[in-house]
Protein backbone atom coordinates (compact mmCIF):
# COMPACT_ATOMS: atom_id res chain seq x y z
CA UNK A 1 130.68 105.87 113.56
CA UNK A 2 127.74 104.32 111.66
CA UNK A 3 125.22 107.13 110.35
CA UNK A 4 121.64 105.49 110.79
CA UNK A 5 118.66 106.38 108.02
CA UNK A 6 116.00 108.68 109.52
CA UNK A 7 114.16 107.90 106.11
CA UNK A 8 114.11 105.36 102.87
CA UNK A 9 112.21 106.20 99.77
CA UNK A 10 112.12 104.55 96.69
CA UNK A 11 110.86 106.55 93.60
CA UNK A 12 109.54 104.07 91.07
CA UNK A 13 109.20 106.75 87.91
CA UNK A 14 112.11 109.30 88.80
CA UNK A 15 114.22 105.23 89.43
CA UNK A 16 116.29 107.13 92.35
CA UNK A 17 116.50 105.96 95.92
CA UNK A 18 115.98 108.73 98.77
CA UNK A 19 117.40 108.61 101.77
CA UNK A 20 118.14 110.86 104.65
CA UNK A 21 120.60 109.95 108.20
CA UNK A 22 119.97 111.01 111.65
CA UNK A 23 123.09 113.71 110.53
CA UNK A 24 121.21 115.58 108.63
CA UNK A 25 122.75 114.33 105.34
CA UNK A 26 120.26 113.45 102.61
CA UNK A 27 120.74 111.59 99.25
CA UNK A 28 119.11 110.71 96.03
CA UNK A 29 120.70 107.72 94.72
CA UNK A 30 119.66 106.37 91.36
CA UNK A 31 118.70 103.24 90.92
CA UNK A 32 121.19 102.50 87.95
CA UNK A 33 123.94 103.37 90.34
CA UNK A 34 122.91 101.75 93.46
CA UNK A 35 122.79 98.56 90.32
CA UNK A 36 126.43 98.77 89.13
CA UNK A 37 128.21 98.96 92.83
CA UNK A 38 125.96 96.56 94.27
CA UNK A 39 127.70 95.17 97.50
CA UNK A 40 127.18 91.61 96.26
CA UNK A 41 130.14 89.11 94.69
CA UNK A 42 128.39 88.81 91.30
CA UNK A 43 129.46 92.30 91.26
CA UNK A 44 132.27 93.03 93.48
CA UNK A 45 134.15 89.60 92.91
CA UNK A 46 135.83 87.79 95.50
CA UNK A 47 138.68 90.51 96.23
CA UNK A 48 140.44 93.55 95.01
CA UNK A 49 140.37 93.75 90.74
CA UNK A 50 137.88 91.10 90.32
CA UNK A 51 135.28 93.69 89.60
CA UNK A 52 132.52 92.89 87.16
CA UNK A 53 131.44 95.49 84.82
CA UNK A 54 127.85 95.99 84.90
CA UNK A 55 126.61 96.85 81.37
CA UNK A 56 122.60 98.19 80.10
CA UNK A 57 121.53 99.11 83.75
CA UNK A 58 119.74 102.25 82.32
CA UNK A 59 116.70 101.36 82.87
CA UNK A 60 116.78 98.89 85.72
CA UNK A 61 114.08 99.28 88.51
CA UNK A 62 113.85 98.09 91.68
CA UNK A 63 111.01 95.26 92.59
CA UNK A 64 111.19 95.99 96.75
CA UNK A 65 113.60 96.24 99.44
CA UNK A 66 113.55 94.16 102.15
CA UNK A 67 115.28 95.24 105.47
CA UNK A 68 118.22 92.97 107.16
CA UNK A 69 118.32 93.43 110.85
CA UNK A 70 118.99 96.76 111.39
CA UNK A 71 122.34 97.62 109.66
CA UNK A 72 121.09 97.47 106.15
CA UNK A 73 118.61 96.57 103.19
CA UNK A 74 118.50 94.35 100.15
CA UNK A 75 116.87 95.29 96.73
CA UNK A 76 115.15 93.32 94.42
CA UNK A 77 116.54 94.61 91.11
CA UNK A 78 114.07 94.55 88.32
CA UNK A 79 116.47 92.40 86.56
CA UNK A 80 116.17 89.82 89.25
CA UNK A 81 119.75 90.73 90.83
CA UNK A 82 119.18 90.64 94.80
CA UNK A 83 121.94 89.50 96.10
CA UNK A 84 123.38 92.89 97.48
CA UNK A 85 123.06 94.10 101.32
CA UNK A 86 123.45 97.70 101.47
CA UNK A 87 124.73 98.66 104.91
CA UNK A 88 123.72 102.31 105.99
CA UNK A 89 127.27 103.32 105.60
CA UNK A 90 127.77 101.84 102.54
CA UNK A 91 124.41 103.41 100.93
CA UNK A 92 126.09 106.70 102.66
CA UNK A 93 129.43 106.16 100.78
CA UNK A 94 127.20 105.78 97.90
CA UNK A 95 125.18 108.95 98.32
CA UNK A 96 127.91 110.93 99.56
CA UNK A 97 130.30 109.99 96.23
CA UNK A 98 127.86 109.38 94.05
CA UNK A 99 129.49 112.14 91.22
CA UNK A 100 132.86 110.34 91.48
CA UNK A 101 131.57 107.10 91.25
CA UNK A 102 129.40 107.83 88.89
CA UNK A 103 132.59 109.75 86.71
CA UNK A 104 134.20 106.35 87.43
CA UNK A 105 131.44 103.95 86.26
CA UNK A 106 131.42 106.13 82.96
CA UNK A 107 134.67 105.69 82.63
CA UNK A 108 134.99 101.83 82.84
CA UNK A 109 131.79 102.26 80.12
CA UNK A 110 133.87 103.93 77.74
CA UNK A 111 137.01 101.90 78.26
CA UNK A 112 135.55 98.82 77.45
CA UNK A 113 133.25 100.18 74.38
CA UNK A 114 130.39 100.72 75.50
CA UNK A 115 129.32 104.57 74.45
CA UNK A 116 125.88 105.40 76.04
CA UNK A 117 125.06 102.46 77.59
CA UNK A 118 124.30 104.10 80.64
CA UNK A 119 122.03 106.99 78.45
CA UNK A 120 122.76 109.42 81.27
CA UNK A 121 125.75 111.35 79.45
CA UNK A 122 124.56 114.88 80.48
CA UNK A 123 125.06 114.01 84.00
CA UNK A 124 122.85 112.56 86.64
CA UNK A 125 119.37 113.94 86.35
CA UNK A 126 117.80 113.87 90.05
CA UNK A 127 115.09 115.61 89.53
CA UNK A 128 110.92 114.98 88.89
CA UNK A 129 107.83 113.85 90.42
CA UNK A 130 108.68 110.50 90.97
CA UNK A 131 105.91 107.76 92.21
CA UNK A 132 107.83 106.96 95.82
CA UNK A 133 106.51 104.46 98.36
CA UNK A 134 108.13 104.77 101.64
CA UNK A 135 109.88 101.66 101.88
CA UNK A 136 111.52 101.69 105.57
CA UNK A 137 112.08 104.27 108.40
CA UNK A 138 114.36 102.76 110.52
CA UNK A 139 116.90 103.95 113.64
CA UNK A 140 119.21 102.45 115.29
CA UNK A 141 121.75 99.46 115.10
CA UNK A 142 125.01 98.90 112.90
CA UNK A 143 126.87 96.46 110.51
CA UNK A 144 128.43 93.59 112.30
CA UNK A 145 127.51 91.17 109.24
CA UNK A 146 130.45 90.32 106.88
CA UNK A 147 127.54 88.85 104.85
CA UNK A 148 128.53 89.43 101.24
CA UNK A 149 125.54 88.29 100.03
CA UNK A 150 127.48 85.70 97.58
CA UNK A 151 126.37 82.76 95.67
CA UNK A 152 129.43 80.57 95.63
């Protein structure tokens, strides 16, 4: 059952994504994550181990979020990536496993050589003022897309 967001925030300074779900489940997602699992293909690939490694993210902002219908949104990243649509459930999944995929994307990091690239070694810091514009508060509908967002 799709979880709707009661609330969308995006924090410009603190560079973490809030959101909260009509379950009472809230999330701050940072924007360096939300970056490296992008939904799109440039990311994702066209199937299962076609992943692309997403390297010197730290610092990556987001530009504005537009909302698709009402299943989802799609960030301009400050590094002009925007072709990821980020269901609610998927920005759920994100929120929900954000320490194991975060574990994971450190992981992959260190694997292929690249010590401290991320510069968030001490764990995920979600804490701080943070400049946040309400982006969307939006209810209701679900992800019947299959849009991948790809640019084949």
């Amino acid at each position: 059952m799709t979880k709707n967001p009661t609330e969308l925030t995006v924090h410009n300074l603190s560079k973490v994504l809030d959101i909260a779900f009509d379950d009472g489940a809230k999330f701050s997602i940072p924007f360096e994550l939300l970056r490296v699992y992008s939904p799109s293909a440039e990311v994702m690939g066209h199937g299962p181990g076609q992943e692309v490694l997403q390297t010197g993210k730290r610092e990556v902002g987001i530009a504005g979020v537009e909302p698709v219908g009402n299943y989802a949104v799609q960030p301009t990243f400050s590094d002009g990536h925007n072709t990821g649509i980020f269901t609610w459930d998927y920005l759920y999944k994100l929120g929900n496993e954000k320490d194991a995929l975060w574990a994971t994307y450190m992981d992959r990091l260190h694997a292929s050589g690249f010590e401290g690239d991320s510069g968030r070694e001490g764990g995920i810091s979600l804490t701080g003022p943070g400049a946040g514009n309400t982006i969307a508060k939006q209810s209701g509908g679900g992800c019947g897309s299959g849009s991948c967002g790809c640019k084949s």
